[in-house]
N, C-alpha and C. Protein backbone atom coordinates (compact mmCIF):
# COMPACT_ATOMS: atom_id res chain seq x y z
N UNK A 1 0.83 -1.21 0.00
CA UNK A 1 0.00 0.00 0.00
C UNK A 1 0.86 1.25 0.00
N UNK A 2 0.18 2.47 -0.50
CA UNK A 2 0.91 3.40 -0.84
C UNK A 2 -0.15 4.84 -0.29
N UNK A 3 0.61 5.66 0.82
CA UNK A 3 -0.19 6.40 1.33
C UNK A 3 1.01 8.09 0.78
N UNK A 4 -0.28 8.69 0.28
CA UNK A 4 0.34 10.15 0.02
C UNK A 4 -0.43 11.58 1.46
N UNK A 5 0.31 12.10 1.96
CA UNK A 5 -0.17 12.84 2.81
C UNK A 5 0.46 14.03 2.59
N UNK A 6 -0.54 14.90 2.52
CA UNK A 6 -0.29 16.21 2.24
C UNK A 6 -0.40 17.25 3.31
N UNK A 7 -0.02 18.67 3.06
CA UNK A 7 0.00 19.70 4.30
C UNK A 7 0.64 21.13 3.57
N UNK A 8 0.18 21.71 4.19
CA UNK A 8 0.58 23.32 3.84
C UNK A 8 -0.56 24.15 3.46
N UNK A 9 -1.67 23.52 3.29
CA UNK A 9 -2.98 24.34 2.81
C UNK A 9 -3.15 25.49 3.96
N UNK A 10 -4.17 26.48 3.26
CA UNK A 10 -4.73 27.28 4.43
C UNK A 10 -5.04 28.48 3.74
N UNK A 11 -5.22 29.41 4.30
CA UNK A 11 -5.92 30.74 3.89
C UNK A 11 -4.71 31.90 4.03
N UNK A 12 -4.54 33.23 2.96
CA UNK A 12 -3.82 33.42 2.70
C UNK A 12 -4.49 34.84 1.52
N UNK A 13 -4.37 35.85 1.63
CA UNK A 13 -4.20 37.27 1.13
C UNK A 13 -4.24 36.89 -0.72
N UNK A 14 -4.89 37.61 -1.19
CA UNK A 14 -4.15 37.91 -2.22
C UNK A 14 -3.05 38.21 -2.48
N UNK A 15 -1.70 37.74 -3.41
CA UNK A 15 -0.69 38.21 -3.92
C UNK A 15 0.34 37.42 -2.82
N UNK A 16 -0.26 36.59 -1.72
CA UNK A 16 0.75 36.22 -0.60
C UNK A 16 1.30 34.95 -1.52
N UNK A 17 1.60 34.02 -0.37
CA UNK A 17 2.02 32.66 -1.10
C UNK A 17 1.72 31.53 0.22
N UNK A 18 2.24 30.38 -0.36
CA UNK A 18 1.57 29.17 0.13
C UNK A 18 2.71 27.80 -0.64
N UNK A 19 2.93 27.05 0.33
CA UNK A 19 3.90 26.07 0.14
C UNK A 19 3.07 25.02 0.58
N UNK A 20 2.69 23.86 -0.70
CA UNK A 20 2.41 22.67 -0.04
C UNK A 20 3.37 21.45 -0.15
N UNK A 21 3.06 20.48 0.31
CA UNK A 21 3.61 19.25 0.37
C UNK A 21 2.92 17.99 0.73
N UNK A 22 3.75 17.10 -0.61
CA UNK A 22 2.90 15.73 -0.58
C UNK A 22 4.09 14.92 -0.11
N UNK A 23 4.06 13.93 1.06
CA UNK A 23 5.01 13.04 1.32
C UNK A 23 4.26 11.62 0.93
N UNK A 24 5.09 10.66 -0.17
CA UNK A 24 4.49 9.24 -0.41
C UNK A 24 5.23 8.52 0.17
N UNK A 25 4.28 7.49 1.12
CA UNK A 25 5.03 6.47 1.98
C UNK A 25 4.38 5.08 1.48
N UNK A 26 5.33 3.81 1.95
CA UNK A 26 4.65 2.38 1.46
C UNK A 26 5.41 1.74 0.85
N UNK A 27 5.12 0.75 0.38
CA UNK A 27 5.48 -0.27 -1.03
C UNK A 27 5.75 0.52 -2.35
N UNK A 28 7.04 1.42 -2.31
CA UNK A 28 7.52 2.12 -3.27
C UNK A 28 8.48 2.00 -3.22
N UNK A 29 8.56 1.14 -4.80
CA UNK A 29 9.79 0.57 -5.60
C UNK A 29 10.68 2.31 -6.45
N UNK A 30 9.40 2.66 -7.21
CA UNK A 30 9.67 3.76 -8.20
C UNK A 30 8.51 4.65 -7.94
N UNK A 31 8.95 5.80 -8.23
CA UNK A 31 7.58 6.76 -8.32
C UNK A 31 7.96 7.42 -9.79
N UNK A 32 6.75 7.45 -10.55
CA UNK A 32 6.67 8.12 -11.96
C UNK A 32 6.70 9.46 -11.72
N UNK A 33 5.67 9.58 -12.06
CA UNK A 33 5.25 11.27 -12.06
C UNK A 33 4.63 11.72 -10.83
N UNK A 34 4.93 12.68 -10.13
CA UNK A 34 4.30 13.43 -8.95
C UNK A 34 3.31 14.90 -9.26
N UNK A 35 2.47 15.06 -8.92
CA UNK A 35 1.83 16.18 -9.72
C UNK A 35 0.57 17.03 -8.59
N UNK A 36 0.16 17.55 -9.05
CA UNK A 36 -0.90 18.87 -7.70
C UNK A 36 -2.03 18.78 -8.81
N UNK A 37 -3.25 18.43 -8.50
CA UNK A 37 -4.42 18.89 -8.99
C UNK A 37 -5.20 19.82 -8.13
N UNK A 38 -6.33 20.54 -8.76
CA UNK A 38 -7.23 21.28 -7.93
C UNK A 38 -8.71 21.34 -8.35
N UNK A 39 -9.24 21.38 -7.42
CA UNK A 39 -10.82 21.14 -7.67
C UNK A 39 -11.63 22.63 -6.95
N UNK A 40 -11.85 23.12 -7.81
CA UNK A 40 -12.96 24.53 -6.96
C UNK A 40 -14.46 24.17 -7.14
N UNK A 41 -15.33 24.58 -6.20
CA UNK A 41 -16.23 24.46 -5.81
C UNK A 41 -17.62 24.20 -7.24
N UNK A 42 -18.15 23.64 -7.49
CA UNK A 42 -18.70 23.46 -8.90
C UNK A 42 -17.83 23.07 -9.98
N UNK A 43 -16.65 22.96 -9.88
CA UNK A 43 -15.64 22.69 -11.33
C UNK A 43 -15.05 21.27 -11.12
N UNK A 44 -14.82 20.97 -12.55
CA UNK A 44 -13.68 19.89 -12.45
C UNK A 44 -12.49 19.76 -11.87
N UNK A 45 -11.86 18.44 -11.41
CA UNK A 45 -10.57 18.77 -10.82
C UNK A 45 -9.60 19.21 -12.29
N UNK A 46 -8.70 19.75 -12.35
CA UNK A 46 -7.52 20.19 -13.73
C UNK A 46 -6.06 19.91 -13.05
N UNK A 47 -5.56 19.62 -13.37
CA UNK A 47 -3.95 19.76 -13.18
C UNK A 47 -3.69 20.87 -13.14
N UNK A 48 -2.45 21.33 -12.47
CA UNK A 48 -2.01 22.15 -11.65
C UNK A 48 -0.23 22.17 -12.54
N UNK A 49 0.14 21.03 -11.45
CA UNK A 49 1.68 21.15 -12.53
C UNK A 49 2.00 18.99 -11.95
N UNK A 50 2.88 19.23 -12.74
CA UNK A 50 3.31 17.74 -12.72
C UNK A 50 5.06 17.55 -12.92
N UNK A 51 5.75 16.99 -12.21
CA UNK A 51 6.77 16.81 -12.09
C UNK A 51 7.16 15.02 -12.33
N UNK A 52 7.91 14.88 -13.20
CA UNK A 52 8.17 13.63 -13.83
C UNK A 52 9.50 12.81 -13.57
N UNK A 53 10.06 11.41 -13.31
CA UNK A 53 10.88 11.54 -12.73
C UNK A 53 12.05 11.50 -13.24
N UNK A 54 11.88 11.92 -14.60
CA UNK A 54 13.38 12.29 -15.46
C UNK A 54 13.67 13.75 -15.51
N UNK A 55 12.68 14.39 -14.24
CA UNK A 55 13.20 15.64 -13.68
C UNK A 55 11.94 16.90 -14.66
N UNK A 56 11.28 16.56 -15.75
CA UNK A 56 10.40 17.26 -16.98
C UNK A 56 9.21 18.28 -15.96
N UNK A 57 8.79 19.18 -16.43
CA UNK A 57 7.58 20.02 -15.59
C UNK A 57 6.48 20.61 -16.17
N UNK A 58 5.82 20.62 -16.13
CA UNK A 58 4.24 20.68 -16.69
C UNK A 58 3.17 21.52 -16.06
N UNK A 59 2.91 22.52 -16.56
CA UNK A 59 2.33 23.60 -15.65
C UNK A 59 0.82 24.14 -16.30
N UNK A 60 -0.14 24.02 -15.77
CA UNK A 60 -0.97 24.99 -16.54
C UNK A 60 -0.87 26.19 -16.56
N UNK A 61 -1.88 26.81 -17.72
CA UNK A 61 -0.93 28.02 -18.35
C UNK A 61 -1.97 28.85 -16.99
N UNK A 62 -2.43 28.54 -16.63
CA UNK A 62 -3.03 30.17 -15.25
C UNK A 62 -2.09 29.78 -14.51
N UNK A 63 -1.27 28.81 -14.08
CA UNK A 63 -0.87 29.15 -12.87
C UNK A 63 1.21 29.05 -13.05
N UNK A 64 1.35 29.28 -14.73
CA UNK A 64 2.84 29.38 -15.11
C UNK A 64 3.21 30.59 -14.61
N UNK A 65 4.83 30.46 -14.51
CA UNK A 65 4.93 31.80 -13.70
C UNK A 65 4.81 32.29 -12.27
N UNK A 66 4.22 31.41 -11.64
CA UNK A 66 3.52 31.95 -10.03
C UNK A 66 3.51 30.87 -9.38
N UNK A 67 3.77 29.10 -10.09
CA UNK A 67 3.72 28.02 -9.44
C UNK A 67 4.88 27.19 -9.71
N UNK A 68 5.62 26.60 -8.79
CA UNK A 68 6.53 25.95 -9.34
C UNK A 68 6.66 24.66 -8.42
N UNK A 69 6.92 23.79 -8.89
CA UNK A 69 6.78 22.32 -8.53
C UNK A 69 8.24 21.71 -8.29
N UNK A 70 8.39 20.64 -7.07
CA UNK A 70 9.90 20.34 -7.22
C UNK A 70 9.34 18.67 -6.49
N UNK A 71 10.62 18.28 -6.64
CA UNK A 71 10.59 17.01 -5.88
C UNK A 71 11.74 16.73 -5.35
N UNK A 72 12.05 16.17 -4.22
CA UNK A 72 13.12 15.81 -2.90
C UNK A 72 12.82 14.05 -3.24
N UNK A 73 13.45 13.45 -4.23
CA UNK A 73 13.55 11.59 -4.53
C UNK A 73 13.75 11.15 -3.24
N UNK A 74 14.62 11.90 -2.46
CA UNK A 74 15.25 10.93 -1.60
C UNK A 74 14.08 10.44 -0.47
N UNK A 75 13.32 11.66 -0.13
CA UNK A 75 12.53 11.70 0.54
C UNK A 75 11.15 11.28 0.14
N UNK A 76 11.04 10.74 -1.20
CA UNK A 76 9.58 11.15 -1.79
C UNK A 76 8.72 11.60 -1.83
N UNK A 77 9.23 13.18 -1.94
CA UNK A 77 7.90 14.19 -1.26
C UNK A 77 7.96 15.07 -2.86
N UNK A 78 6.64 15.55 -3.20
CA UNK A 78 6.58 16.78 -3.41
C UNK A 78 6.39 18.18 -3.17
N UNK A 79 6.55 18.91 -3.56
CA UNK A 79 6.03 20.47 -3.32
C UNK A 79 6.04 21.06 -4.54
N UNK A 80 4.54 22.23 -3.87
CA UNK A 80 4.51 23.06 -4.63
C UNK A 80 4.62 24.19 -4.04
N UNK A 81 4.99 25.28 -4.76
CA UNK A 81 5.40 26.53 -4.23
C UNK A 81 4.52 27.56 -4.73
N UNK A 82 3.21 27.97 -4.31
CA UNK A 82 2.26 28.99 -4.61
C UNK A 82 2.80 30.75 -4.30
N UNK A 83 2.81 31.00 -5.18
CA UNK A 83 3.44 32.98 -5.28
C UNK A 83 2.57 33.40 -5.80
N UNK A 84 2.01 34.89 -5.65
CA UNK A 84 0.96 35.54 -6.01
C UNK A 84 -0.10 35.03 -6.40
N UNK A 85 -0.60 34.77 -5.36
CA UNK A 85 -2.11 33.95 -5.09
C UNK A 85 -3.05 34.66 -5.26
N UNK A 86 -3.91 34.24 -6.29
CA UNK A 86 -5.09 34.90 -6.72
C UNK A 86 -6.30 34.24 -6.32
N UNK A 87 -7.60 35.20 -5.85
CA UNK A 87 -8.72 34.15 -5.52
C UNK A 87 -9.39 33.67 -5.91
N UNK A 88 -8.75 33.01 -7.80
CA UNK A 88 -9.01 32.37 -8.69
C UNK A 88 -8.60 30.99 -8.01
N UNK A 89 -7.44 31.15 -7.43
CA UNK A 89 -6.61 29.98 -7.18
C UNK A 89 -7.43 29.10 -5.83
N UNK A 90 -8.22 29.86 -5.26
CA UNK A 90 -8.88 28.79 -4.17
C UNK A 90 -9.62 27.50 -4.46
N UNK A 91 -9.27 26.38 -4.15
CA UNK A 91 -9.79 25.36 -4.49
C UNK A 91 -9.07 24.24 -3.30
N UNK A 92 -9.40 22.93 -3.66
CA UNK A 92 -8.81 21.77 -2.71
C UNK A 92 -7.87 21.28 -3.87
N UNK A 93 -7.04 21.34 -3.45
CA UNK A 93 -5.38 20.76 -4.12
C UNK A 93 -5.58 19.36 -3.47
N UNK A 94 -5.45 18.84 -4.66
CA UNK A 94 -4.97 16.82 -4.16
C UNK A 94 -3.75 16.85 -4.77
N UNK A 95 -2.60 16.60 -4.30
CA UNK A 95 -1.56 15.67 -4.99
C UNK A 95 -1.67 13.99 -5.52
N UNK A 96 -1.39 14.09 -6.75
CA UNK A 96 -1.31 12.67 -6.91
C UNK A 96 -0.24 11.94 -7.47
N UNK A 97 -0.19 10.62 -7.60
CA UNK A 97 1.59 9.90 -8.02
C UNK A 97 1.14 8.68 -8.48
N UNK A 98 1.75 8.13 -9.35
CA UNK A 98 1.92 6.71 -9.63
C UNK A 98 3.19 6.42 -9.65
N UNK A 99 3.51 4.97 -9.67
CA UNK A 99 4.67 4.25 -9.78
C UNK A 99 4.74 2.72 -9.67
N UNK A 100 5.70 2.41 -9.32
CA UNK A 100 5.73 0.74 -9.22
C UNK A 100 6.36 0.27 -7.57
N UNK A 101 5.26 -0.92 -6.92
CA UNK A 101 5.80 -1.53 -5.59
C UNK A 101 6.83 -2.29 -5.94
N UNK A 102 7.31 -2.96 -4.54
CA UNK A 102 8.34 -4.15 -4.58
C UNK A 102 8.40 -5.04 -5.39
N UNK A 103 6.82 -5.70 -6.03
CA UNK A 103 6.82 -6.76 -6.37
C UNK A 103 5.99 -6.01 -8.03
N UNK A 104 6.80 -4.58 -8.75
CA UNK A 104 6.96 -4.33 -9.86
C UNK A 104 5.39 -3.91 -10.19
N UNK A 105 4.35 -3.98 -9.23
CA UNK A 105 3.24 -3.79 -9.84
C UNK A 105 2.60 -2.42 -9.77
N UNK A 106 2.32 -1.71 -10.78
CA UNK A 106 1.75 -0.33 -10.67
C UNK A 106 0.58 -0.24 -9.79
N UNK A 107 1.22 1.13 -9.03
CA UNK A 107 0.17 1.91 -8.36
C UNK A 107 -0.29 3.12 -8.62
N UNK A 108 -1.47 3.34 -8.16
CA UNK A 108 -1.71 5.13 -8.33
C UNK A 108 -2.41 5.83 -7.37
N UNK A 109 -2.38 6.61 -7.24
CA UNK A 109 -2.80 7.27 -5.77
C UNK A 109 -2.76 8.99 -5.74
N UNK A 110 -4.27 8.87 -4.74
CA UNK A 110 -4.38 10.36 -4.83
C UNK A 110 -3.89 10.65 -3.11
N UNK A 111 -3.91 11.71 -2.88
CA UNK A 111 -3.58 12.56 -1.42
C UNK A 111 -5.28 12.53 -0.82
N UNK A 112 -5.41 13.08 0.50
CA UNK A 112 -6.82 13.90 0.60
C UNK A 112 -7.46 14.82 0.32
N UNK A 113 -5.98 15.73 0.10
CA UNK A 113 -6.35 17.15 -0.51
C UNK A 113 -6.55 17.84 0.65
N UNK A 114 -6.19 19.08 0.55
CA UNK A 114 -5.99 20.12 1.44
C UNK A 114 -6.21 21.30 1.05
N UNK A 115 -6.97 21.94 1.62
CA UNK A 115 -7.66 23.65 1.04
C UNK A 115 -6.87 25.01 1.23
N UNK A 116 -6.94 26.01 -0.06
CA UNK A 116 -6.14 26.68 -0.25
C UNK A 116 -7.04 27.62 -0.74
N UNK A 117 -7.62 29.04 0.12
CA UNK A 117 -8.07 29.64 0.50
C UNK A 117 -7.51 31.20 0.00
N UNK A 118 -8.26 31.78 -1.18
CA UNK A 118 -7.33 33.65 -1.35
C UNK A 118 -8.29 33.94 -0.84
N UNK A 119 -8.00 35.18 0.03
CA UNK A 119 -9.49 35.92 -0.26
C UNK A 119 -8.81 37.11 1.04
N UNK A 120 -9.36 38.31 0.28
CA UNK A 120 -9.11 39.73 1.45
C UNK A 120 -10.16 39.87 2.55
């Protein structure tokens, strides 16, 4: 089993910023791609940015520029790094990951998601 737990959400000014983080723990052989989705209230969830593990980055175009995504292998965590936060940007951020366990078989997995709040 493969558990992703996230943290850093919360409420936060226009134009401030906001650092989250996904740590994946478990039966992880490899992790593929690590990535931040977001879901606002009536909308679909969309991708956010995605970090791949031949190092590649993937950003949607509202939030290029102002979001930047990294990953710590050693640790298997991600982050994202939220800068000039707009209260476009409020929604529940899930991180999600796939990869392969011990015994080579793909997994995929979302976070719980954690809320990320603009507003004056």
């Amino acid at each position: 089993q493969v558990q992703l737990v996230e943290s850093g959400g919360g409420s936060v000014q226009p134009g401030g910023s906001l650092r989250l983080s996904c740590a994946a723990s478990g039966s992880i052989f490899r992790i593929n791609a690590m990535g931040w989705y977001r879901q606002a209230p009536g909308k679909q969830r969309e991708l956010v940015a995605v970090a791949t593990s031949g190092g590649n980055t993937n950003y949607a175009d509202s939030v290029k520029g102002r979001f930047t995504i990294s990953r710590d292998y050693a640790k298997n965590t991600a982050y994202l790094q939220m800068n000039s936060l707009k209260p476009e940007d409020t929604a529940v951020y899930y991180c999600h990951a796939d990869g392969r366990n011990y015994q080579f078989s793909p997994w995929d997995h979302w976070g719980q998601g954690t809320q990320v709040t603009v507003s004056s």
